[in-house]
Protein backbone atom coordinates (compact mmCIF):
# COMPACT_ATOMS: atom_id res chain seq x y z
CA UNK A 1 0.00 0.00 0.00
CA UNK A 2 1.45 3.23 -0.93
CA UNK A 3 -0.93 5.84 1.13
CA UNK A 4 0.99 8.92 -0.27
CA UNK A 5 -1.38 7.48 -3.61
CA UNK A 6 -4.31 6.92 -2.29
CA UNK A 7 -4.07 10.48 -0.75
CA UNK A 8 -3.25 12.30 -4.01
CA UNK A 9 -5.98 9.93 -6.11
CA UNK A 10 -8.38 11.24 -3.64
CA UNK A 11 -7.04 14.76 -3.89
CA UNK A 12 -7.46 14.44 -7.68
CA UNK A 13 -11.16 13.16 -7.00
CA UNK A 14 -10.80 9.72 -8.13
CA UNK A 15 -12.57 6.95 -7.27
CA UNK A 16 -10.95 4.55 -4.66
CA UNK A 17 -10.45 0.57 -5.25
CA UNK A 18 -12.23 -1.04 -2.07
CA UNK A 19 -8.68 -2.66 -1.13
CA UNK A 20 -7.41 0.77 -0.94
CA UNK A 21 -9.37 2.24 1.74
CA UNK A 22 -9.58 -1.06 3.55
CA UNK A 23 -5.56 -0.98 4.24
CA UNK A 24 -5.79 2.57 4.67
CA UNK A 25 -7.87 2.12 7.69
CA UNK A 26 -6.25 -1.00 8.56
CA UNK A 27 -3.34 0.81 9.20
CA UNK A 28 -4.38 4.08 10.89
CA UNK A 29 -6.12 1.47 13.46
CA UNK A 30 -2.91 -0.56 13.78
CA UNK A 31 -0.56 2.91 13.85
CA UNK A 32 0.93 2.07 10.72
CA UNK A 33 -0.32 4.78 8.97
CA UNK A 34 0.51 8.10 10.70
CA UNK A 35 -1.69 11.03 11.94
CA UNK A 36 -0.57 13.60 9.84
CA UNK A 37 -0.94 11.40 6.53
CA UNK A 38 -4.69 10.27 7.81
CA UNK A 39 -4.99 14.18 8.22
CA UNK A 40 -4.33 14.99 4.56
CA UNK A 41 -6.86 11.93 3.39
CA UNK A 42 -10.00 13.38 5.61
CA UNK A 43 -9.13 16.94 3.73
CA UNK A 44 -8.98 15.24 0.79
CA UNK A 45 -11.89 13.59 1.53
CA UNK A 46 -13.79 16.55 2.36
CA UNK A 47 -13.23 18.95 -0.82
CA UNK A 48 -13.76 16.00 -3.10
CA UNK A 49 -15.94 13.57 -1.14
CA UNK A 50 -16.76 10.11 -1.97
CA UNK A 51 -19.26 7.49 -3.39
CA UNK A 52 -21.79 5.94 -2.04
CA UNK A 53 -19.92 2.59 -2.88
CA UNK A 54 -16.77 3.97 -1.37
CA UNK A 55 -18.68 5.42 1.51
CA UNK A 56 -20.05 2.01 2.36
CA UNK A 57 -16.44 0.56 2.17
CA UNK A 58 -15.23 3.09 4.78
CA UNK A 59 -17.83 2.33 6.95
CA UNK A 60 -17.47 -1.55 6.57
CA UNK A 61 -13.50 -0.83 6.82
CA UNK A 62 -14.05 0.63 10.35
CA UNK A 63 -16.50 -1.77 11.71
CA UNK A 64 -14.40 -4.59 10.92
CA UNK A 65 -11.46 -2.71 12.53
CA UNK A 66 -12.59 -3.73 16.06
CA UNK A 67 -15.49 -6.05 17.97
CA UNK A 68 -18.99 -6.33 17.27
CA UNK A 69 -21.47 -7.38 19.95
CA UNK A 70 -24.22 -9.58 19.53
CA UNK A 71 -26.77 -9.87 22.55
CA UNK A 72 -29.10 -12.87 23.28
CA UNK A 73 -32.08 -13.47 22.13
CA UNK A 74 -35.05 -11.32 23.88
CA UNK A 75 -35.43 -7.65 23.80
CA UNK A 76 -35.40 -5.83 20.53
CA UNK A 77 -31.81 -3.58 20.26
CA UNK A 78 -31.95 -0.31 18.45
CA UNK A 79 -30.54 2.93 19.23
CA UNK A 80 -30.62 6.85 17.99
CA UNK A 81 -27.98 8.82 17.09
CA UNK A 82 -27.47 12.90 16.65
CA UNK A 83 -25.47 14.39 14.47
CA UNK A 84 -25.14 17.06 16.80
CA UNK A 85 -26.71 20.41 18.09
CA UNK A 86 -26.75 23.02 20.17
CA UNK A 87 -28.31 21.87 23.26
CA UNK A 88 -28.91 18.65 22.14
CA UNK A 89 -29.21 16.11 25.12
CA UNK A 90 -31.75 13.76 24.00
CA UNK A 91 -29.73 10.56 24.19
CA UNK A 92 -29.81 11.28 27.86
CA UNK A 93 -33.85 10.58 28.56
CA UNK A 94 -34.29 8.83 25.73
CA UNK A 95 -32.10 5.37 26.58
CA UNK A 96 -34.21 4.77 30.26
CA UNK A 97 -37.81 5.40 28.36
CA UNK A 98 -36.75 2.72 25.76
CA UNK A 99 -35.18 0.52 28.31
CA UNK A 100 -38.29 0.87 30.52
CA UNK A 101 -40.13 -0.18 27.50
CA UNK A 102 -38.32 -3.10 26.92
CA UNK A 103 -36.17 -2.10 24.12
CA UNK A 104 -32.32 -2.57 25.04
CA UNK A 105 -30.15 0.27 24.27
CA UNK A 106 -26.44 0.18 24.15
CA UNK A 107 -25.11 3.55 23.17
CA UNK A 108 -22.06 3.55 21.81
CA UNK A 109 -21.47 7.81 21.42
CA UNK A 110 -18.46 10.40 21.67
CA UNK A 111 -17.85 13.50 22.62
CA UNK A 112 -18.33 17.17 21.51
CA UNK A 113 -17.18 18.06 17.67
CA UNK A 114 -16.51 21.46 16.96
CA UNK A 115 -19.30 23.68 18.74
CA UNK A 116 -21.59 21.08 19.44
CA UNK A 117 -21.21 19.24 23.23
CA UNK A 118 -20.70 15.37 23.43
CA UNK A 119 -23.22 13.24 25.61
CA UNK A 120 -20.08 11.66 27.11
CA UNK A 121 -18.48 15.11 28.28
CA UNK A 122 -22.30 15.80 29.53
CA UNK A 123 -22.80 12.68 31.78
CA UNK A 124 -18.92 13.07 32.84
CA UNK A 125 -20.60 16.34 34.76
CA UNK A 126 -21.99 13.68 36.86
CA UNK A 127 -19.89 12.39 39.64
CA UNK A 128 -18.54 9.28 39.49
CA UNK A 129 -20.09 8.59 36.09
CA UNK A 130 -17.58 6.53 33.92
CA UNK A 131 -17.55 6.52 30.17
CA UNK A 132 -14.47 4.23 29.77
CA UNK A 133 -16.50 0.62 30.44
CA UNK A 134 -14.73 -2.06 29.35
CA UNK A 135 -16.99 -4.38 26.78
CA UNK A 136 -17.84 -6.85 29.29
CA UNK A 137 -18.69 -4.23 31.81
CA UNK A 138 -21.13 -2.31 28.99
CA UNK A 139 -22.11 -5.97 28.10
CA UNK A 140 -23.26 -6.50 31.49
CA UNK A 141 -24.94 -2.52 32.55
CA UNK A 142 -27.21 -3.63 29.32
CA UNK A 143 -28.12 -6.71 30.04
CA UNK A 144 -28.93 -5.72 34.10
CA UNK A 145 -30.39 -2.19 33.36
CA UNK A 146 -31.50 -2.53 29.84
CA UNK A 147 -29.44 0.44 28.69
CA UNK A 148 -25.94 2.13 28.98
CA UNK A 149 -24.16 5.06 27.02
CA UNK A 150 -20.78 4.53 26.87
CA UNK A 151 -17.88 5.47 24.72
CA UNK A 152 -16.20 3.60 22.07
CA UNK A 153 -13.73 1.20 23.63
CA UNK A 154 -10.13 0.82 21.61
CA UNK A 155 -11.87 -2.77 21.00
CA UNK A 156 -15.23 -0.98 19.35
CA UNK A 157 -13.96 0.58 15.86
CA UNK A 158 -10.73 1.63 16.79
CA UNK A 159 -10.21 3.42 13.62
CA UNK A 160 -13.24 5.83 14.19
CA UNK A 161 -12.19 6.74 17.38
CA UNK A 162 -8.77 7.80 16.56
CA UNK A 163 -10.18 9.63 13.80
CA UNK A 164 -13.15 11.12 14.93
CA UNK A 165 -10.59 13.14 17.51
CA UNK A 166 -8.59 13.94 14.81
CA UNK A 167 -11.01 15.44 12.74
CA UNK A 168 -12.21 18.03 15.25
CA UNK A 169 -9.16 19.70 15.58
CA UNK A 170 -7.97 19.36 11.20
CA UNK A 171 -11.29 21.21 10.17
CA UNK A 172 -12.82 18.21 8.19
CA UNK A 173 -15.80 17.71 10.53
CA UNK A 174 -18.53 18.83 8.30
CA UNK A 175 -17.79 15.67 5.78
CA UNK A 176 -21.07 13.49 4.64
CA UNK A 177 -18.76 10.63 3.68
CA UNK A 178 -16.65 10.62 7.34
CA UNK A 179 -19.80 11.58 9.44
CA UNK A 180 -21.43 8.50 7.80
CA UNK A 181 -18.64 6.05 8.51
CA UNK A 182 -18.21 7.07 11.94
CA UNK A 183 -21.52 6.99 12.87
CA UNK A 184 -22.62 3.70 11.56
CA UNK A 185 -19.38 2.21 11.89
CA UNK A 186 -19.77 2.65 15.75
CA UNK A 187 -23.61 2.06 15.98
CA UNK A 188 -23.53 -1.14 13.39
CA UNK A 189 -20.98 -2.72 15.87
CA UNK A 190 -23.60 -2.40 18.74
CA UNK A 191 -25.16 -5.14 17.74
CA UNK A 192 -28.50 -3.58 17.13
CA UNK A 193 -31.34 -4.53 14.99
CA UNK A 194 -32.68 -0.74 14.19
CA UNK A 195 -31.05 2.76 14.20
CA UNK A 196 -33.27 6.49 14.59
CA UNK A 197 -30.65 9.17 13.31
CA UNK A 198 -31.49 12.74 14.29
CA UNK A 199 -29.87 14.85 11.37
CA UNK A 200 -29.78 18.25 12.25
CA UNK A 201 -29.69 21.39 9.79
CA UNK A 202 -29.12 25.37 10.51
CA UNK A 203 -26.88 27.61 12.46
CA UNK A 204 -25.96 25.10 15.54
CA UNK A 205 -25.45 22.54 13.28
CA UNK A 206 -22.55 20.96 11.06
CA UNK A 207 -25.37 20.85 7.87
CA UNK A 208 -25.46 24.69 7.64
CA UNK A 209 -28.68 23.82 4.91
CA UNK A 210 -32.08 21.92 4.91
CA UNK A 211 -30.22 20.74 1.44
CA UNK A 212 -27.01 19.47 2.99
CA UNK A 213 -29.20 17.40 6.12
CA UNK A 214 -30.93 15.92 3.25
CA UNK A 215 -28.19 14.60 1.53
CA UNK A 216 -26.70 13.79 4.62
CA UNK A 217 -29.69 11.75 5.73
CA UNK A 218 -29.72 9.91 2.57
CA UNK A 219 -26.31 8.71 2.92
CA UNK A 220 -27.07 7.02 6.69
CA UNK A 221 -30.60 5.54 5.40
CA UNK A 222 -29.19 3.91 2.46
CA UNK A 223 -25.67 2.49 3.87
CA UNK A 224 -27.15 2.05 7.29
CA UNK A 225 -29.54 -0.24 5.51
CA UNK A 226 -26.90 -1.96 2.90
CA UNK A 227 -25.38 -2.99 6.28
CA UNK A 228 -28.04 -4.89 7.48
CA UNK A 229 -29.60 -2.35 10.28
CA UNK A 230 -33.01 -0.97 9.71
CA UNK A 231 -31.92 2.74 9.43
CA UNK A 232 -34.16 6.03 9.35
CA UNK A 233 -33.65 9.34 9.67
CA UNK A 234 -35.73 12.31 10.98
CA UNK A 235 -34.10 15.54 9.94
CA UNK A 236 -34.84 18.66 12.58
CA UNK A 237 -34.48 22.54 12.69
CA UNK A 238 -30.96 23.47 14.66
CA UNK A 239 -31.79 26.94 14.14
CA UNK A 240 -31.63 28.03 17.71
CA UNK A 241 -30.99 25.87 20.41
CA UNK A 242 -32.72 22.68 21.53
CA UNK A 243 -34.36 23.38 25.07
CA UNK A 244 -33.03 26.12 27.02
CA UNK A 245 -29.74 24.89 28.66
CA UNK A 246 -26.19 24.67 27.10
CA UNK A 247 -23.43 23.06 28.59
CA UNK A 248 -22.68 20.04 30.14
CA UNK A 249 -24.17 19.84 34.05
CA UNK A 250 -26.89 22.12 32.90
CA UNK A 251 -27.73 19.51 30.14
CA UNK A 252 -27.19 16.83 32.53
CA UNK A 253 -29.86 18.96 34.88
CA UNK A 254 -32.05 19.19 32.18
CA UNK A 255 -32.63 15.67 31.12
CA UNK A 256 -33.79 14.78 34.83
CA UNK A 257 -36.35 17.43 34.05
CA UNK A 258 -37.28 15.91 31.10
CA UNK A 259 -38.09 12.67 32.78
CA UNK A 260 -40.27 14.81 35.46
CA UNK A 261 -42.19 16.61 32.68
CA UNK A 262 -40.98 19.62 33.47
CA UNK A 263 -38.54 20.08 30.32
CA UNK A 264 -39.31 22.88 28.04
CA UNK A 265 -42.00 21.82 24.94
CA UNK A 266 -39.36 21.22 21.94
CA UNK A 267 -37.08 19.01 23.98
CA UNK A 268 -39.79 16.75 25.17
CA UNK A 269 -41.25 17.04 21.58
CA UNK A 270 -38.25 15.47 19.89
CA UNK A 271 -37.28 13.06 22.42
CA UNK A 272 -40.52 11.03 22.64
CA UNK A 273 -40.74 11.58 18.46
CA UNK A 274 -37.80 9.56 18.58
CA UNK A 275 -38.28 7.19 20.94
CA UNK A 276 -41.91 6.64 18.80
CA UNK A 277 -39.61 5.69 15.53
CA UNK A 278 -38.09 3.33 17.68
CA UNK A 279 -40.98 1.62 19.58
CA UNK A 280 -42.42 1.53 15.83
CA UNK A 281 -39.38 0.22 13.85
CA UNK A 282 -38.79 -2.47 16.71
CA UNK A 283 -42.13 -3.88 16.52
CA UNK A 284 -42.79 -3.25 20.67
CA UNK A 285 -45.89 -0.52 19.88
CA UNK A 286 -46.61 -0.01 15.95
CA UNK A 287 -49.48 2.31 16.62
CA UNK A 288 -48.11 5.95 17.08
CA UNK A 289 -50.70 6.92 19.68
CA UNK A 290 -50.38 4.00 21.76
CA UNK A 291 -46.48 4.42 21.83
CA UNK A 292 -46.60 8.25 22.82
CA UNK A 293 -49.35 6.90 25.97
CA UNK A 294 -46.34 3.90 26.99
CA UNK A 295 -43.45 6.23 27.01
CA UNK A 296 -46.01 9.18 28.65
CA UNK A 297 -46.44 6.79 31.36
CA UNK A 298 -43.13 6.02 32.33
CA UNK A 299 -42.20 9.72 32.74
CA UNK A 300 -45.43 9.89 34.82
CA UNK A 301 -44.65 7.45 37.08
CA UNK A 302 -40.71 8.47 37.62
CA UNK A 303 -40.03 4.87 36.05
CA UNK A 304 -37.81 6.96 33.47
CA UNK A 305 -35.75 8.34 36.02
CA UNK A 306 -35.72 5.49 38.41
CA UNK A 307 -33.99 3.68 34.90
CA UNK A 308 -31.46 7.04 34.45
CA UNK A 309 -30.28 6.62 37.69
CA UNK A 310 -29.76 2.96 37.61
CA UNK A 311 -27.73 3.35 34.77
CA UNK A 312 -25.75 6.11 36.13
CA UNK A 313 -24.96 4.09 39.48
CA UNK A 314 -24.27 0.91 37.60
CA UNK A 315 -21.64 3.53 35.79
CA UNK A 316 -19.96 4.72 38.99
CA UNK A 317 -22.06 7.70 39.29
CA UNK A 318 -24.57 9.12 41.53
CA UNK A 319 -27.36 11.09 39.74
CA UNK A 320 -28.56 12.91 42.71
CA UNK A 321 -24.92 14.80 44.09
CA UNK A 322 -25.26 18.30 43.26
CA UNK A 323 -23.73 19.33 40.17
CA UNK A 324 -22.04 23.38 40.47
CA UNK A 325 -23.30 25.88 38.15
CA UNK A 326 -20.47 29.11 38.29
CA UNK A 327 -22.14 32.36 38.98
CA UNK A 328 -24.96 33.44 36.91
CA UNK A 329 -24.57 36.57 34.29
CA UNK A 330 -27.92 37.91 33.15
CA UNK A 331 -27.46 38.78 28.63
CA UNK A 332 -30.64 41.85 28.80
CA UNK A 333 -31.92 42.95 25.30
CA UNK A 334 -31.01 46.34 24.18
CA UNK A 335 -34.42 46.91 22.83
CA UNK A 336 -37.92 45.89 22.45
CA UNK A 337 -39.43 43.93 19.07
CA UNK A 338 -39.21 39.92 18.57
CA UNK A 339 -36.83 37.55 18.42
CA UNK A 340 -35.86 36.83 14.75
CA UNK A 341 -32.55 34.93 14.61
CA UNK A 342 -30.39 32.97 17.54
CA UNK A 343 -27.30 32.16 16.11
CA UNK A 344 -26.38 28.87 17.68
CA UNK A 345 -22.70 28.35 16.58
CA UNK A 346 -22.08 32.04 18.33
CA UNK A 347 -23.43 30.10 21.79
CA UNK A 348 -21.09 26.85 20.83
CA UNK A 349 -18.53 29.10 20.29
CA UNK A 350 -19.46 31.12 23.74
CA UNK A 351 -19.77 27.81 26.04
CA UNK A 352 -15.68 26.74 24.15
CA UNK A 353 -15.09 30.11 25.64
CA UNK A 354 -15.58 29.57 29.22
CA UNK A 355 -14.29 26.27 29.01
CA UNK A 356 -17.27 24.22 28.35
CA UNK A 357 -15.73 22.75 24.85
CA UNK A 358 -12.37 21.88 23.75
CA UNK A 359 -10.21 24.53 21.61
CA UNK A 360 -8.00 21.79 21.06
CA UNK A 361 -7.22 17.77 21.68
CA UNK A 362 -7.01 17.01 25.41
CA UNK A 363 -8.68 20.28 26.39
CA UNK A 364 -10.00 19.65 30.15
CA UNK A 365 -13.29 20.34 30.76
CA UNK A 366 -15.06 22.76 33.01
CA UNK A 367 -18.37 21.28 33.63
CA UNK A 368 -19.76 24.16 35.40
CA UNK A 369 -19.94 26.36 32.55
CA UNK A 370 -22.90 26.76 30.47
CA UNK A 371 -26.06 28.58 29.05
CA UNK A 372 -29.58 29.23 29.33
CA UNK A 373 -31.24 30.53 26.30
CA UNK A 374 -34.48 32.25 28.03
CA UNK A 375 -35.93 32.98 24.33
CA UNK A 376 -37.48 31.42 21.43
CA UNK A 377 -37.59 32.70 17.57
CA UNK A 378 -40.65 34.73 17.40
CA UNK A 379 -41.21 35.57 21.46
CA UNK A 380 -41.89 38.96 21.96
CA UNK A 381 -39.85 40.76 24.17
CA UNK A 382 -38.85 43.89 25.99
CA UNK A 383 -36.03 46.16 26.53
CA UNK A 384 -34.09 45.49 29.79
CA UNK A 385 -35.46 42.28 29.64
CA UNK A 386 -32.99 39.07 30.22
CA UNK A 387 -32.85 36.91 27.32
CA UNK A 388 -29.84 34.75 28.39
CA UNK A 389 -27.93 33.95 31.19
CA UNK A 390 -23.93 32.55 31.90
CA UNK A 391 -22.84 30.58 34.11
CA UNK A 392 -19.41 31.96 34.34
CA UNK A 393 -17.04 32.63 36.94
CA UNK A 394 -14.26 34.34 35.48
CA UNK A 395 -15.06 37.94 34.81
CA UNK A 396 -12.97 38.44 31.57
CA UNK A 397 -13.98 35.24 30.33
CA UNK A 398 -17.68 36.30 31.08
CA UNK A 399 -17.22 39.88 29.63
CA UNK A 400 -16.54 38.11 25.93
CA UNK A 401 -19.51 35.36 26.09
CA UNK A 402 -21.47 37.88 27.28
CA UNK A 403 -20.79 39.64 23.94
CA UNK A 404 -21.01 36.67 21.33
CA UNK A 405 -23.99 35.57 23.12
CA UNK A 406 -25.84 39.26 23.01
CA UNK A 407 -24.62 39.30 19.25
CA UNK A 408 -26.38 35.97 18.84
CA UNK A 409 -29.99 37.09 19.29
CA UNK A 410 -31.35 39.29 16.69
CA UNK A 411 -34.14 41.79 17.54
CA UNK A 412 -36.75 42.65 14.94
CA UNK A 413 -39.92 44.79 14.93
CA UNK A 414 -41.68 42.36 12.77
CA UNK A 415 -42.62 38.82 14.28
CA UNK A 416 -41.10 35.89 11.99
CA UNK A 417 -42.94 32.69 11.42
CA UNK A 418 -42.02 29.90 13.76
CA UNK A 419 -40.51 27.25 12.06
CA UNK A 420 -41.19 23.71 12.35
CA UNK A 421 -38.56 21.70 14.61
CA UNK A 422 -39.31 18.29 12.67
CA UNK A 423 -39.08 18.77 9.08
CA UNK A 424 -38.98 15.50 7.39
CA UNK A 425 -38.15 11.79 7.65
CA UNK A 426 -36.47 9.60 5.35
CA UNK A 427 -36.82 5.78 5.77
């Protein structure tokens, strides 16, 4: 294998032979193939892209670069995946209401890509709470708790993982062919019989267009499905944020209230749309309506969080310790009118700021951090009124969030239309 080849052919937009990505990844997985070449092949990747043939063969390439788990016979297994969002923290709540319905869910997921938070770095904001579980140890929090959200072991596609840190820091995160690959590749080696992808499009997103999602979404249904996993995709606005917190322990904080009922309406929206694809696709409740009353029921009866904080103990946390907020900084509007844009990548870029995101590889965390987004697109509001607030110790640090997250929200005199948050699904 000659990879300084493959990386020009690529460059020149060619078409790759199968046994040339399959070494390729081979050998990134093994360390054969160094960091900065792999580099140079994602850029590649990105400005020329690939096939949906050659797409497939990545994906295949880093599935079969690790385990895959198989479970026994008895519960359905699916999962749901995110391409990623502001605010996003629906894999939280969602695992225990599937698990409590008798679908097993093991999560294989990551951390945050460019402005976008990771569910791992969220549930690390809990104390104790381990995302480094062994196989046999995430074998076994399944197969006791009926769920557990974990990240990718070196055993579970090794490849991904090495790559899917280096592409958040080489600016080739935003690639249909490399988001595809790593997301089934990790998901496929689950084990699992179905797959719910939530592809997100618009300013907090990494599809900047309804266009881009599409095409996107397209790519996961169709080689999700050529490997065997019944795959569908519900694309969703990421126009401004999902719920109101951003961060990680403010995520974390918001998920319990999920499974209280006391989220905000477009969180709980999405999450139990989601876990109704699921329910549906696995066979356990076909009928919409009934499926909405059986997960409706185990928020009302605190089975939901009973599960989440199962799962978190069997992970080495504790769900109920207090976890610290810094000290709150009220963002007040400058005028009156209605709220007509929320730029979310200015509030990714604003929780990276205070420390809430990585600036670069083996960036530590401080969970604390975060923000709540007190507005919607189209509320009506008034001067002087808050419409944000930081959690933010460090006054200088504060004094420039504060700024990008003012900047953010756009004031207009003229309401805009509200804008659906679930615009489509592909199966």
């Amino acid at each position: 294998m000659n990879v300084a080849q493959i990386i020009s052919a690529k460059r020149d937009g060619s078409e790759l032979a199968e046994s040339d990505i399959q070494q390729l990844v081979a050998g990134y997985a093994t360390g054969d193939v160094p960091d900065y070449q792999m580099a140079a092949f994602a850029m590649a990747v990105f400005f020329q892209g690939m096939t949906i043939a050659e797409t497939t063969v990545l994906t295949r390439a880093m599935l079969d670069s690790g385990e895959q788990l198989d479970w026994p016979t008895g519960n359905p297994v699916a999962d749901k995946h995110s391409t990623g969002g502001i605010g996003d923290k629906v894999s939280i709540p969602l695992a225990p209401l599937l698990a409590c319905c008798g679908v097993s869910v093991p999560m294989i997921s990551g951390r945050g890509l460019g402005i976008t938070g990771g569910t791992l770095d969220k549930l690390e904001s809990i104390q104790g709470y381990r995302c480094d579980l062994s196989l046999d140890e995430f074998r076994s929090v399944v197969n006791f708790c009926g769920c557990s959200i974990s990240g990718a072991t070196g055993a579970i596609a090794p490849a991904d993982k090495k790559l899917y840190a280096l592409r958040d820091v080489t600016g080739t995160v935003p690639s249909i062919p490399m988001i595809t690959a790593s997301i089934l590749s990790k998901k496929v080696a689950e084990g699992i019989d179905s797959l719910v992808l939530d592809v997100k499009w618009g300013s907090g997103a990494f599809m900047k267009t309804l266009e881009r999602a599409q095409e996107l979404a397209r790519s996961l249904v169709t080689v999700g499905n050529q490997l065997g996993v019944s795959t569908t995709a519900v694309i969703t606005d990421m126009n401004q944020p999902l719920g109101r917190m951003i961060g990680n322990a403010v995520e974390v904080d918001e998920s319990v209230a999920l499974l209280k009922g006391e989220a905000p309406t477009d969180l709980t929206q999405l999450t139990m749309e989601l876990c109704i694809r699921i329910l549906e696709a696995t066979g356990v409740e076909p009928d919409h309506n009934n499926a909405a009353e059986l997960l409706q029921r185990q928020i009302d009866t605190g089975a939901g969080l009973k599960k989440l904080t199962e799962m978190v103990a069997n992970h080495g946390g504790n769900l109920d310790a207090t976890r610290e907020r810094e000290k709150a900084v009220d963002i007040i509007a400058d005028e009156s009118g209605f709220v007509r844009r929320i730029s979310s990548d200015r509030l990714g870029v604003a929780v990276i700021e205070m420390g809430g995101g990585r600036k670069q590889l083996g960036d530590q965390l401080n969970h604390a951090t975060g923000i709540e987004c007190l507005v919607k697109i189209g509320d009506e509001i008034e001067q002087g009124q808050p419409v944000a607030r930081l959690f933010c110790d460090d006054e200088n640090v504060a004094g420039y969030a504060s700024y990008l997250v003012s900047a953010a929200i756009g004031i207009s005199p003229i309401q805009p239309d509200r804008q659906p948050l679930i615009v489509e699904t592909i199966k």
